[in-house]
C-alpha atoms as a PDB file:
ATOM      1  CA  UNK A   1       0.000   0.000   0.000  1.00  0.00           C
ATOM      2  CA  UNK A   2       1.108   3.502  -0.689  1.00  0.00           C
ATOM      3  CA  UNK A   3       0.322   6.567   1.028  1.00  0.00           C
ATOM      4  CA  UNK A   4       1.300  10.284  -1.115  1.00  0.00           C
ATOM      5  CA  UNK A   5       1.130  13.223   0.467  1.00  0.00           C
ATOM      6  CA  UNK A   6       0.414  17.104  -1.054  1.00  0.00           C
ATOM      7  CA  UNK A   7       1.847  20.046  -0.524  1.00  0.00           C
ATOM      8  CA  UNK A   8       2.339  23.861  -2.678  1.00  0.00           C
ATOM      9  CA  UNK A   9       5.011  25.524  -3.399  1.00  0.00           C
ATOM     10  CA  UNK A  10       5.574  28.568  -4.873  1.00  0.00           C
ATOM     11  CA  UNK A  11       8.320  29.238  -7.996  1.00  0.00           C
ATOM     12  CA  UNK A  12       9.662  32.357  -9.679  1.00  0.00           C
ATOM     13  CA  UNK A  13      12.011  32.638 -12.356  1.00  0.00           C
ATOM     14  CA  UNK A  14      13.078  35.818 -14.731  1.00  0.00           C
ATOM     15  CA  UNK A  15      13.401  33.648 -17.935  1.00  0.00           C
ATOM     16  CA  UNK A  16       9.731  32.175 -17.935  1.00  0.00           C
ATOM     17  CA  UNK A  17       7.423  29.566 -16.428  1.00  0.00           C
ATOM     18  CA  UNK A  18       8.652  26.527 -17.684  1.00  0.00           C
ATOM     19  CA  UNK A  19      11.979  27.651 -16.081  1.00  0.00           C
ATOM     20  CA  UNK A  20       9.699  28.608 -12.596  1.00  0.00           C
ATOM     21  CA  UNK A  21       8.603  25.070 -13.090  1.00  0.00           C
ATOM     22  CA  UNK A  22      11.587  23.167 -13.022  1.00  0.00           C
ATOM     23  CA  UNK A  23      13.272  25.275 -10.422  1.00  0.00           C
ATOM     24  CA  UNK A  24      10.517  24.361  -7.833  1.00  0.00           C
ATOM     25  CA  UNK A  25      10.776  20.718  -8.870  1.00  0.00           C
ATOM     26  CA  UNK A  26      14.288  20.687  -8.477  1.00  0.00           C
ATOM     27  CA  UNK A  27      14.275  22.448  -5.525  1.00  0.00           C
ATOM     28  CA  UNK A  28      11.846  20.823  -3.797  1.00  0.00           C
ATOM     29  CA  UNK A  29      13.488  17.734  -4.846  1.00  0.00           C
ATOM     30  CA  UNK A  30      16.544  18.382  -2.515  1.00  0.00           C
ATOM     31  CA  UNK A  31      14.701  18.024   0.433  1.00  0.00           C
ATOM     32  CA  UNK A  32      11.911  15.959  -0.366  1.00  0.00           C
ATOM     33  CA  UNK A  33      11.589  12.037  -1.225  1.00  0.00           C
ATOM     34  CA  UNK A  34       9.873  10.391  -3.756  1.00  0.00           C
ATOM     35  CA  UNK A  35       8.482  13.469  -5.967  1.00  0.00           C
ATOM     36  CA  UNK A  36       6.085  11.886  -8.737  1.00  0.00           C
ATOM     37  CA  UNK A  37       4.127  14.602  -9.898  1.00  0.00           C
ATOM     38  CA  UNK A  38       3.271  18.325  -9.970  1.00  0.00           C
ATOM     39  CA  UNK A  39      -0.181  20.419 -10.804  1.00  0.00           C
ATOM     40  CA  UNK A  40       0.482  23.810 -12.090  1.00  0.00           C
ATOM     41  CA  UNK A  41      -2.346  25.399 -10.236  1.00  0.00           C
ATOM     42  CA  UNK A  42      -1.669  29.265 -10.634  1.00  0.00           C
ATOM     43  CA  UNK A  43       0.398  30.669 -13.010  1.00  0.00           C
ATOM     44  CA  UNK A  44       1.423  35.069 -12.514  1.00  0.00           C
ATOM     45  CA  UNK A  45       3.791  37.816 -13.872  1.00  0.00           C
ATOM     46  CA  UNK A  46       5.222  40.580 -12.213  1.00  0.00           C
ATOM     47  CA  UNK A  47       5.036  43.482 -14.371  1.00  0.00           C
ATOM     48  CA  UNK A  48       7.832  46.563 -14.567  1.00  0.00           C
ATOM     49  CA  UNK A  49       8.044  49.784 -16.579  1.00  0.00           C
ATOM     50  CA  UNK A  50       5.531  47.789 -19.155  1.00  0.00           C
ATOM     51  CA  UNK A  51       7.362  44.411 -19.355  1.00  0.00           C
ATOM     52  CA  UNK A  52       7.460  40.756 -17.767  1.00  0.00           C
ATOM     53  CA  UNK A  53       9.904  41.220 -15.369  1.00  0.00           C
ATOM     54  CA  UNK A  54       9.069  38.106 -12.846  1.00  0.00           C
ATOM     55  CA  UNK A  55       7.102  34.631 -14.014  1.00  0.00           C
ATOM     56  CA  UNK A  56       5.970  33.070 -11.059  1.00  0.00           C
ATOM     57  CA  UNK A  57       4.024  29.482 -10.484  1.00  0.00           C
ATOM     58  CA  UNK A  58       2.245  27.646  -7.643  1.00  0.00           C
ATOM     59  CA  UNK A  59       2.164  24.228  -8.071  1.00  0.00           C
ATOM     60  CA  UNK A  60       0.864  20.724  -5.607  1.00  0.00           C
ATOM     61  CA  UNK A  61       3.559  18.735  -5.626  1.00  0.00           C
ATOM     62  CA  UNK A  62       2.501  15.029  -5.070  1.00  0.00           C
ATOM     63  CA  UNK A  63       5.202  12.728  -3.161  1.00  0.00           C
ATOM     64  CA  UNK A  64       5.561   9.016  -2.092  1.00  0.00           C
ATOM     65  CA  UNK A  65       6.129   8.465   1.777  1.00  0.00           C
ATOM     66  CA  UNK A  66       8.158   6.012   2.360  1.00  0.00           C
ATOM     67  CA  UNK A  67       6.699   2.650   3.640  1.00  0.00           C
ATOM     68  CA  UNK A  68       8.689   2.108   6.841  1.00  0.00           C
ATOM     69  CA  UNK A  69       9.581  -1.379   7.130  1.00  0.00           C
ATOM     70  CA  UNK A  70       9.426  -1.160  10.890  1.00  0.00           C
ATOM     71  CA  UNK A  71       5.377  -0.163  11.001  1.00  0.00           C
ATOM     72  CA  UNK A  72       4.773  -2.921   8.182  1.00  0.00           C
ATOM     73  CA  UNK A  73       6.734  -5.664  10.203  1.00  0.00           C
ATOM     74  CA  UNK A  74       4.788  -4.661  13.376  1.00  0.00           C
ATOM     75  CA  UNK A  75       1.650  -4.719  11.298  1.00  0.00           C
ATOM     76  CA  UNK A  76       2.376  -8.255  10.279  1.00  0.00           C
ATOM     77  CA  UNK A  77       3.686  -9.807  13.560  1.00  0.00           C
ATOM     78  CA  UNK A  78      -0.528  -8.268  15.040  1.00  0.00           C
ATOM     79  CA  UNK A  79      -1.999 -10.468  12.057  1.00  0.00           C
ATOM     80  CA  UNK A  80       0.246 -13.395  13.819  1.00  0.00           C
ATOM     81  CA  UNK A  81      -0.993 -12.660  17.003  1.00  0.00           C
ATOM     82  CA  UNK A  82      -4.812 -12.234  15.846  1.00  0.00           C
ATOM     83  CA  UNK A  83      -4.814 -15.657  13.843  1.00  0.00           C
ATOM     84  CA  UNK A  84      -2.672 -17.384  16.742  1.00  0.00           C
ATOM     85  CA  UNK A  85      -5.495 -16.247  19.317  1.00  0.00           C
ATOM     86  CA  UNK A  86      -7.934 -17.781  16.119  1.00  0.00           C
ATOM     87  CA  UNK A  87      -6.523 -21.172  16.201  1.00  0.00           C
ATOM     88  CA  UNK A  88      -7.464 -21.330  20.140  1.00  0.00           C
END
């Protein structure tokens, strides 16, 4: 079983939003496990003297947690117990 997990983050770049994109990605990437997918969810410019001067993106990012072998192993030796107490 797998459980994913949400959160939004926030991206600017000067160049454009594909580049605010993949600098959130990457960054978030550092610190964060298991990144599988992103929703562009609002996408803004910052606007000086007339021209794009900021391209900025929020984005979910959707990640993995890991499984932790240690709450799985406990989960199976509690089926043990349940169909040990069963057999009785």
């Amino acid at each position: 079983m797998s459980v994913a997990k949400n959160i939004e983050i926030t991206s600017t770049s000067t160049t454009g939003f594909e580049d605010a994109i993949n600098k959130g990605i990457q960054r978030a990437s550092r610190t964060i496990d298991n990144v599988r997918g992103a929703w562009v969810k609002e996408q803004k410019v910052e606007i000086s003297n007339g021209k794009v001067s900021e391209y900025q993106v929020v984005m979910i990012l959707t990640f993995v947690l890991d499984s932790g072998e240690g709450v799985e192993n406990e989960a199976k030796m509690r089926n043990k117990d349940k169909q040990k107490t069963k057999r009785k």
